[in-house]
PDB file of N, CA and C in Angstrom:
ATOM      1  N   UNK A   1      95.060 150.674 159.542  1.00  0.00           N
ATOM      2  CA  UNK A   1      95.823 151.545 160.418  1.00  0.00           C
ATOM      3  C   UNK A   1      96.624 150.760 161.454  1.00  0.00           C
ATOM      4  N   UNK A   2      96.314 149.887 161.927  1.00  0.00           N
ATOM      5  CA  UNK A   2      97.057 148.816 162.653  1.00  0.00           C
ATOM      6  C   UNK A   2      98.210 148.297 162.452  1.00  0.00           C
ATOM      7  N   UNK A   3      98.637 148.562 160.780  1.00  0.00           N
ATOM      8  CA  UNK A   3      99.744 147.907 160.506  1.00  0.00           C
ATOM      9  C   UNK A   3     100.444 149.042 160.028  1.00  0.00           C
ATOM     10  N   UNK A   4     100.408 150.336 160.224  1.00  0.00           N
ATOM     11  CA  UNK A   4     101.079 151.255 160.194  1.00  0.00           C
ATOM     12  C   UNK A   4     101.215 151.904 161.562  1.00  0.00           C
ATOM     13  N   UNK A   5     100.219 151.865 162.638  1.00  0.00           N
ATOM     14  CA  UNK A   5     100.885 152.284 164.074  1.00  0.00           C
ATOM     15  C   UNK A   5     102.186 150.805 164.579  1.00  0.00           C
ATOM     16  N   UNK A   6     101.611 149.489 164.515  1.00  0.00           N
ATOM     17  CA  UNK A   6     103.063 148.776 164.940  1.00  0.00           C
ATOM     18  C   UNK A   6     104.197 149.076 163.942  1.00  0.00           C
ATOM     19  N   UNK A   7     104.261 149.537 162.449  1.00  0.00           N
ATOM     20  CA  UNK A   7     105.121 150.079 161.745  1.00  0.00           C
ATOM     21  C   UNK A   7     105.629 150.970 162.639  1.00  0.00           C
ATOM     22  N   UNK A   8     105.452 151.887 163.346  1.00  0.00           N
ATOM     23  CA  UNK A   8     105.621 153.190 163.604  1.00  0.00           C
ATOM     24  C   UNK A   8     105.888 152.696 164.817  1.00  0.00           C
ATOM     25  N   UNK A   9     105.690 152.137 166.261  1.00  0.00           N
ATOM     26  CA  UNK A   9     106.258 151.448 166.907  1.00  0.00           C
ATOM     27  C   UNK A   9     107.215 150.870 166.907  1.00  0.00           C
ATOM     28  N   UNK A  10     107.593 149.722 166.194  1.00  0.00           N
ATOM     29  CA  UNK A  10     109.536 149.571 165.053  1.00  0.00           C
ATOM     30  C   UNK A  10     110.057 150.519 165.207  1.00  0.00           C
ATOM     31  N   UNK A  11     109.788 151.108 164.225  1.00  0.00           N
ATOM     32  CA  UNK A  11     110.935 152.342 164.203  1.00  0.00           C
ATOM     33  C   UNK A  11     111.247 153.345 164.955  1.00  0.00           C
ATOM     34  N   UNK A  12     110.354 153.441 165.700  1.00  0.00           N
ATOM     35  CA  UNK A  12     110.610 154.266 167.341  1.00  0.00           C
ATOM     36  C   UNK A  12     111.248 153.514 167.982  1.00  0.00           C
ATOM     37  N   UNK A  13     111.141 152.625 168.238  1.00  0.00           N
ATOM     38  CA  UNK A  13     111.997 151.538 169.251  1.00  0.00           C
ATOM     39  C   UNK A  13     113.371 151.627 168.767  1.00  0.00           C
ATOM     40  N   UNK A  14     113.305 151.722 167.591  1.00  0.00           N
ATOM     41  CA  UNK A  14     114.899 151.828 166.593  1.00  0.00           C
ATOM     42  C   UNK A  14     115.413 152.803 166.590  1.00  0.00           C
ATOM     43  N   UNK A  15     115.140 154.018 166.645  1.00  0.00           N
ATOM     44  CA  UNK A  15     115.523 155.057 166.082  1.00  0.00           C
ATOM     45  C   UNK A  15     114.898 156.590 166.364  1.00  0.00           C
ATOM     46  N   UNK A  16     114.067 156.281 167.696  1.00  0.00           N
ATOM     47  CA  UNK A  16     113.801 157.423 168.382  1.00  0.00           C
ATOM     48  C   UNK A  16     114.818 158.711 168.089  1.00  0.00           C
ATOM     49  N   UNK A  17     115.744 158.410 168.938  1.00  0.00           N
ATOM     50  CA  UNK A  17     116.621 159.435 169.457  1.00  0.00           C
ATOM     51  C   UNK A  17     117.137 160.315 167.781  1.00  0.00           C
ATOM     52  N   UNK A  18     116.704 159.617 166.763  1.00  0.00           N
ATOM     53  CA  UNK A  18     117.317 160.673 165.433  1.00  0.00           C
ATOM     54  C   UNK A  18     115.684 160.812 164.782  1.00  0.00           C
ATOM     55  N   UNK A  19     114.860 160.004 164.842  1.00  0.00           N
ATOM     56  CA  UNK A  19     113.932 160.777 164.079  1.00  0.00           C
ATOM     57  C   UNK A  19     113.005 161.852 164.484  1.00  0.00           C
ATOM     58  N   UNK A  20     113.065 162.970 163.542  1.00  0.00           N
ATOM     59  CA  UNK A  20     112.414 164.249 164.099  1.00  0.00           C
ATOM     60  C   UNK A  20     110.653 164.027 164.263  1.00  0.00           C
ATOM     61  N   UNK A  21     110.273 163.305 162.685  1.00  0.00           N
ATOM     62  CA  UNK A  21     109.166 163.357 162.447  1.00  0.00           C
ATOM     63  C   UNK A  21     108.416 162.118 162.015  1.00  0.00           C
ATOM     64  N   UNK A  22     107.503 162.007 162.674  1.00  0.00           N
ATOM     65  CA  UNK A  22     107.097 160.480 162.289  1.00  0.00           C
ATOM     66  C   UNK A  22     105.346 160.741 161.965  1.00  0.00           C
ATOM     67  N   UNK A  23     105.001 160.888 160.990  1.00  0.00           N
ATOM     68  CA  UNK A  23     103.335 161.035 160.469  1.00  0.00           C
ATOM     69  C   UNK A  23     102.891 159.848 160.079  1.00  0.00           C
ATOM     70  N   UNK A  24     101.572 159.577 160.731  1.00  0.00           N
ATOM     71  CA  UNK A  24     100.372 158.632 160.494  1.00  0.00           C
ATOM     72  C   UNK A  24      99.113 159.102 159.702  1.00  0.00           C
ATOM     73  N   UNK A  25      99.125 159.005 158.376  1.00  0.00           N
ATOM     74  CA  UNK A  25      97.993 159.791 157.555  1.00  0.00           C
ATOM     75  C   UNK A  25      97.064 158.877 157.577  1.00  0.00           C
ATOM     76  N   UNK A  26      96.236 158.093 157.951  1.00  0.00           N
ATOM     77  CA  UNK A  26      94.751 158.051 157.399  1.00  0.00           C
ATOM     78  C   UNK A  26      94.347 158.474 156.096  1.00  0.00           C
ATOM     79  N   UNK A  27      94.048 157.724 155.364  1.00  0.00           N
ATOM     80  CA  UNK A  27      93.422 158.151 153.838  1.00  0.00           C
ATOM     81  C   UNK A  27      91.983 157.026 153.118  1.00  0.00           C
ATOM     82  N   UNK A  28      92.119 156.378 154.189  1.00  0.00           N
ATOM     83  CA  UNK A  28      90.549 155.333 153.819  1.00  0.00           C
ATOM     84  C   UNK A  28      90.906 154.470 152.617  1.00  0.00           C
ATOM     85  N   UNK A  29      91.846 154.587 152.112  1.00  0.00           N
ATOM     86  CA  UNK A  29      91.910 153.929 150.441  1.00  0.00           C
ATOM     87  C   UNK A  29      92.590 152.992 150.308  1.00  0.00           C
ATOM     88  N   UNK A  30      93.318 152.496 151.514  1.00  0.00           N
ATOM     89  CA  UNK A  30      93.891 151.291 152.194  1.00  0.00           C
ATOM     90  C   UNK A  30      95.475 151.800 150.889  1.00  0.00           C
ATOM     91  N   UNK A  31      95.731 153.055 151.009  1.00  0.00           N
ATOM     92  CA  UNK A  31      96.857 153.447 150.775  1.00  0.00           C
ATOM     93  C   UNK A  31      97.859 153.704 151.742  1.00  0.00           C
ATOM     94  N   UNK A  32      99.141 152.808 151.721  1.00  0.00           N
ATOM     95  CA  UNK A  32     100.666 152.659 152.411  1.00  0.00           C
ATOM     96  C   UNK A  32     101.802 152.862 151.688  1.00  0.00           C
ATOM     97  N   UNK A  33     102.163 153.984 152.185  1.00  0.00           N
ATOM     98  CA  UNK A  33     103.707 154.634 151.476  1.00  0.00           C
ATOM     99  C   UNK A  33     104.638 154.775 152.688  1.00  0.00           C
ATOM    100  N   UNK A  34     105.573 154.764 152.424  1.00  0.00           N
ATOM    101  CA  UNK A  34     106.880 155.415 153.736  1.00  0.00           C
ATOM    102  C   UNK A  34     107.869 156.205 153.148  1.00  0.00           C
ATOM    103  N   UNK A  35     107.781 157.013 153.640  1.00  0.00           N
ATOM    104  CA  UNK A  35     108.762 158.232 153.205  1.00  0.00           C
ATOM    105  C   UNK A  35     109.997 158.844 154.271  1.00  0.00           C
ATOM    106  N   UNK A  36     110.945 158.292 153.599  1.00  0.00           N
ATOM    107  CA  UNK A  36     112.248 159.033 154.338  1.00  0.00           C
ATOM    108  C   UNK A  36     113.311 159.659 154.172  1.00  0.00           C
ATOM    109  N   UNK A  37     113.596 161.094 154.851  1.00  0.00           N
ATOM    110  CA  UNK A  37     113.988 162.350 154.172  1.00  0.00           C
ATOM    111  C   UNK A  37     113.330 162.585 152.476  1.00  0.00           C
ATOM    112  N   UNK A  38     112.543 162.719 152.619  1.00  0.00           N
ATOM    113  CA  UNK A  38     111.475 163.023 151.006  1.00  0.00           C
ATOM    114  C   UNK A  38     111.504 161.678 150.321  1.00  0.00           C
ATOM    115  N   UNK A  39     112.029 161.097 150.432  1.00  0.00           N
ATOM    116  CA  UNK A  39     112.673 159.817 149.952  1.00  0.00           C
ATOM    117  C   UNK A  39     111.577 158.511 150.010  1.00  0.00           C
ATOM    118  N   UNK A  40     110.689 158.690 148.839  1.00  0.00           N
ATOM    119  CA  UNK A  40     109.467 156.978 149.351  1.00  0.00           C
ATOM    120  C   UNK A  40     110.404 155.721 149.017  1.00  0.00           C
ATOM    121  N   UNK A  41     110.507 154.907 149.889  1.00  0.00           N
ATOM    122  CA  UNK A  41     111.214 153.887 150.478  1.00  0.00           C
ATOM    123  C   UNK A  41     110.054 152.608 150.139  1.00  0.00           C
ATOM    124  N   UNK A  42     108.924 153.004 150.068  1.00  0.00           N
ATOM    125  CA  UNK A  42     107.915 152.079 150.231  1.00  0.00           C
ATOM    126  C   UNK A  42     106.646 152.189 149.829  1.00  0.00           C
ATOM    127  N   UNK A  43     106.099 151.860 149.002  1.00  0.00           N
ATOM    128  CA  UNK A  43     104.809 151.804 147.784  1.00  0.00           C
ATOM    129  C   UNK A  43     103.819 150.739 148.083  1.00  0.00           C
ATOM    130  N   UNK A  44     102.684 150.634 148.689  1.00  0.00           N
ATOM    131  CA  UNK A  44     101.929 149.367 148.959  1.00  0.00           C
ATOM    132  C   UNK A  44     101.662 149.515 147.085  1.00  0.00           C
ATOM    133  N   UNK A  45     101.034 150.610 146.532  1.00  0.00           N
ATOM    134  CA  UNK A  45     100.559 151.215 145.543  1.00  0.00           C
ATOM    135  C   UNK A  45     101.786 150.519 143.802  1.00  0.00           C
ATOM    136  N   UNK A  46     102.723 151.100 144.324  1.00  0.00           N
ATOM    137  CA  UNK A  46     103.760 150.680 143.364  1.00  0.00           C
ATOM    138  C   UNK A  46     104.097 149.416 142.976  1.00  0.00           C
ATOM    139  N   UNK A  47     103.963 148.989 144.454  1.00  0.00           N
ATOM    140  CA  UNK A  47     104.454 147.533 144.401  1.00  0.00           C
ATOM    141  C   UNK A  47     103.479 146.345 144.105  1.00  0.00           C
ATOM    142  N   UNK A  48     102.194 146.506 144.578  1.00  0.00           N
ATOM    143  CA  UNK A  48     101.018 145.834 144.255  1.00  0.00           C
ATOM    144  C   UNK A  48     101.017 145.157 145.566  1.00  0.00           C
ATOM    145  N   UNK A  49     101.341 145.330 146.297  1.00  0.00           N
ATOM    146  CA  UNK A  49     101.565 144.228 147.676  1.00  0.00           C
ATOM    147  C   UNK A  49     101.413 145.105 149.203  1.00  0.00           C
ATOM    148  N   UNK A  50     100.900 144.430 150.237  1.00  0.00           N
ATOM    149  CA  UNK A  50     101.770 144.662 151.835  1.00  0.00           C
ATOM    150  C   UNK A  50     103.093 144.812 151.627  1.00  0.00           C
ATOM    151  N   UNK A  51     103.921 145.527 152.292  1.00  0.00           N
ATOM    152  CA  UNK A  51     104.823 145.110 153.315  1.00  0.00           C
ATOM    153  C   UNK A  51     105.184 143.206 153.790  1.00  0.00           C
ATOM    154  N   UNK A  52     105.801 142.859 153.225  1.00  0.00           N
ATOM    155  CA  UNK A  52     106.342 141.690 154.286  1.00  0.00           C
ATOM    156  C   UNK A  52     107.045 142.125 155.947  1.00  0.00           C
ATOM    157  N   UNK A  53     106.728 141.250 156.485  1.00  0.00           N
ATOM    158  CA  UNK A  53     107.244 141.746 157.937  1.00  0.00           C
ATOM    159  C   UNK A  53     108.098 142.038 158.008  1.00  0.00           C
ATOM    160  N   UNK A  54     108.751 142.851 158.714  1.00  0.00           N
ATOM    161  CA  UNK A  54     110.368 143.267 158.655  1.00  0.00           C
ATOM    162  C   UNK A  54     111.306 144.364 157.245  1.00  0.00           C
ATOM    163  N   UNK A  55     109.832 144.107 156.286  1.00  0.00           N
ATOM    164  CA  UNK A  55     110.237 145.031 154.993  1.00  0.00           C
ATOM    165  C   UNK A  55     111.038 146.308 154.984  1.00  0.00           C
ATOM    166  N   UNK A  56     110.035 146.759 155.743  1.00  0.00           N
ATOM    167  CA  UNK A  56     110.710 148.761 156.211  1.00  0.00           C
ATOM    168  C   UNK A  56     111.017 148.741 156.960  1.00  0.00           C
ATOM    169  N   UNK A  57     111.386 147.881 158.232  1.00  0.00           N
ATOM    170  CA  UNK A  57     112.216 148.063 158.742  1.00  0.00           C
ATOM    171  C   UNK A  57     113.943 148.158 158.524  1.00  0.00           C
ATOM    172  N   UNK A  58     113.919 146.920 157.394  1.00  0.00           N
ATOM    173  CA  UNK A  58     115.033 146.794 156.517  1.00  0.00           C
ATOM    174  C   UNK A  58     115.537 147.653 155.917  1.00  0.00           C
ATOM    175  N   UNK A  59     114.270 148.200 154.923  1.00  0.00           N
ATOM    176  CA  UNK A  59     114.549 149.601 154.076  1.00  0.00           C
ATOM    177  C   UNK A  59     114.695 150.935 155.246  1.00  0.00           C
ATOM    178  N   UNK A  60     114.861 150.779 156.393  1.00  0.00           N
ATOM    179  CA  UNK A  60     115.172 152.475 157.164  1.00  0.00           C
ATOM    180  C   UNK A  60     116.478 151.940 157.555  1.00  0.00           C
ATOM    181  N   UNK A  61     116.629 150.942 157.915  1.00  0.00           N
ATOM    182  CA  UNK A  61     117.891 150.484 158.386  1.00  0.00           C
ATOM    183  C   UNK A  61     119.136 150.474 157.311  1.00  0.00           C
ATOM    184  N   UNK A  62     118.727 150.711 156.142  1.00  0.00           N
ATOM    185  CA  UNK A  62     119.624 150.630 154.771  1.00  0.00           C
ATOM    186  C   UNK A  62     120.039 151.887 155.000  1.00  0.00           C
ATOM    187  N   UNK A  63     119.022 153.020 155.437  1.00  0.00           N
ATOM    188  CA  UNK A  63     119.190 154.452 155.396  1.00  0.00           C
ATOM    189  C   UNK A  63     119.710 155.489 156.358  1.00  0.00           C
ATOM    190  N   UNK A  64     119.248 154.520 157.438  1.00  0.00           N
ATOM    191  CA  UNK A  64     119.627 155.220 159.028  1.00  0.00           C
ATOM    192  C   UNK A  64     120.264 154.501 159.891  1.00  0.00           C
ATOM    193  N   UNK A  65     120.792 153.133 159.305  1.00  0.00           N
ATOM    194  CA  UNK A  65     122.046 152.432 159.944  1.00  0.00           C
ATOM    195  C   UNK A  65     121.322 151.951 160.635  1.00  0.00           C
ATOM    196  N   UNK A  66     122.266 151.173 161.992  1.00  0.00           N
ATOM    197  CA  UNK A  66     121.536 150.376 162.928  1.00  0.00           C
ATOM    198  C   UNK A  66     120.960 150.755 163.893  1.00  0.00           C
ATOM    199  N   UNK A  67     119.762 149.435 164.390  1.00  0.00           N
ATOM    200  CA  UNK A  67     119.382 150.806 165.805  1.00  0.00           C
ATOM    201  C   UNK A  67     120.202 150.699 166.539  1.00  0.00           C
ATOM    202  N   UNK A  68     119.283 152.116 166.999  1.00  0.00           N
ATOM    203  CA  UNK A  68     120.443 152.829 168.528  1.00  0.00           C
ATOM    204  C   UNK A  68     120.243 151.950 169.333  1.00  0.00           C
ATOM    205  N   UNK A  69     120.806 151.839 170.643  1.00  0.00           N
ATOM    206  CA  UNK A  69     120.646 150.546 171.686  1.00  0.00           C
ATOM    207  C   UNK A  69     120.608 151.650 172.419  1.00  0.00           C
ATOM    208  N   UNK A  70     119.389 152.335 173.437  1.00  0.00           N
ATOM    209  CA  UNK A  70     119.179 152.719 174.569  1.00  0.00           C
ATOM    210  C   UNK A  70     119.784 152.433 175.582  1.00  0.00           C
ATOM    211  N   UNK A  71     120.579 151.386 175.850  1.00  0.00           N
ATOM    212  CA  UNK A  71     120.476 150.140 177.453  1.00  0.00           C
ATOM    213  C   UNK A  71     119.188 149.792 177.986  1.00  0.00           C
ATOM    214  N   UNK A  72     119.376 149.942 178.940  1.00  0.00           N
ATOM    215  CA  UNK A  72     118.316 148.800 179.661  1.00  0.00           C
ATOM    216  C   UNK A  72     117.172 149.836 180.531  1.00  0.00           C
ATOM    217  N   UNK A  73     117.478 151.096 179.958  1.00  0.00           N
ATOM    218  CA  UNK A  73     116.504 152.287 180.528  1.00  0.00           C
ATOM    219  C   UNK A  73     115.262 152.459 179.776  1.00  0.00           C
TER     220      UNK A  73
END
């Protein structure tokens, strides 16, 4: 779960201001998917692997452009 709340941290930092919905499932089975607009982006399962660092961040950024820049607020 650790490496799906700083997942989820990323992309808030990125992309607050457009994403509506951001879910953290728990499933014990050391199962990791990412799904955006219905859309799985990301398979721990499919792929046979983690995430490399920066992975999904890459893959939301393919989808939802760059992050927003807040300023300095």
């Amino acid at each position: 779960m650790p490496r799906a709340v700083g997942l989820a941290d990323e992309l808030l930092r990125g992309w607050a201001p457009i994403i509506e919905t951001l879910e953290l499932v728990p499933d014990g089975k050391g199962r990791f998917e990412v799904t955006l607009d219905g859309e799985l982006i990301f398979s721990k399962a499919g792929l046979g692997r983690h995430a490399e660092p920066g992975e999904v961040v890459a893959l939301a950024r393919e989808r939802m452009g760059p992050e927003i820049d807040r300023g300095s607020n």
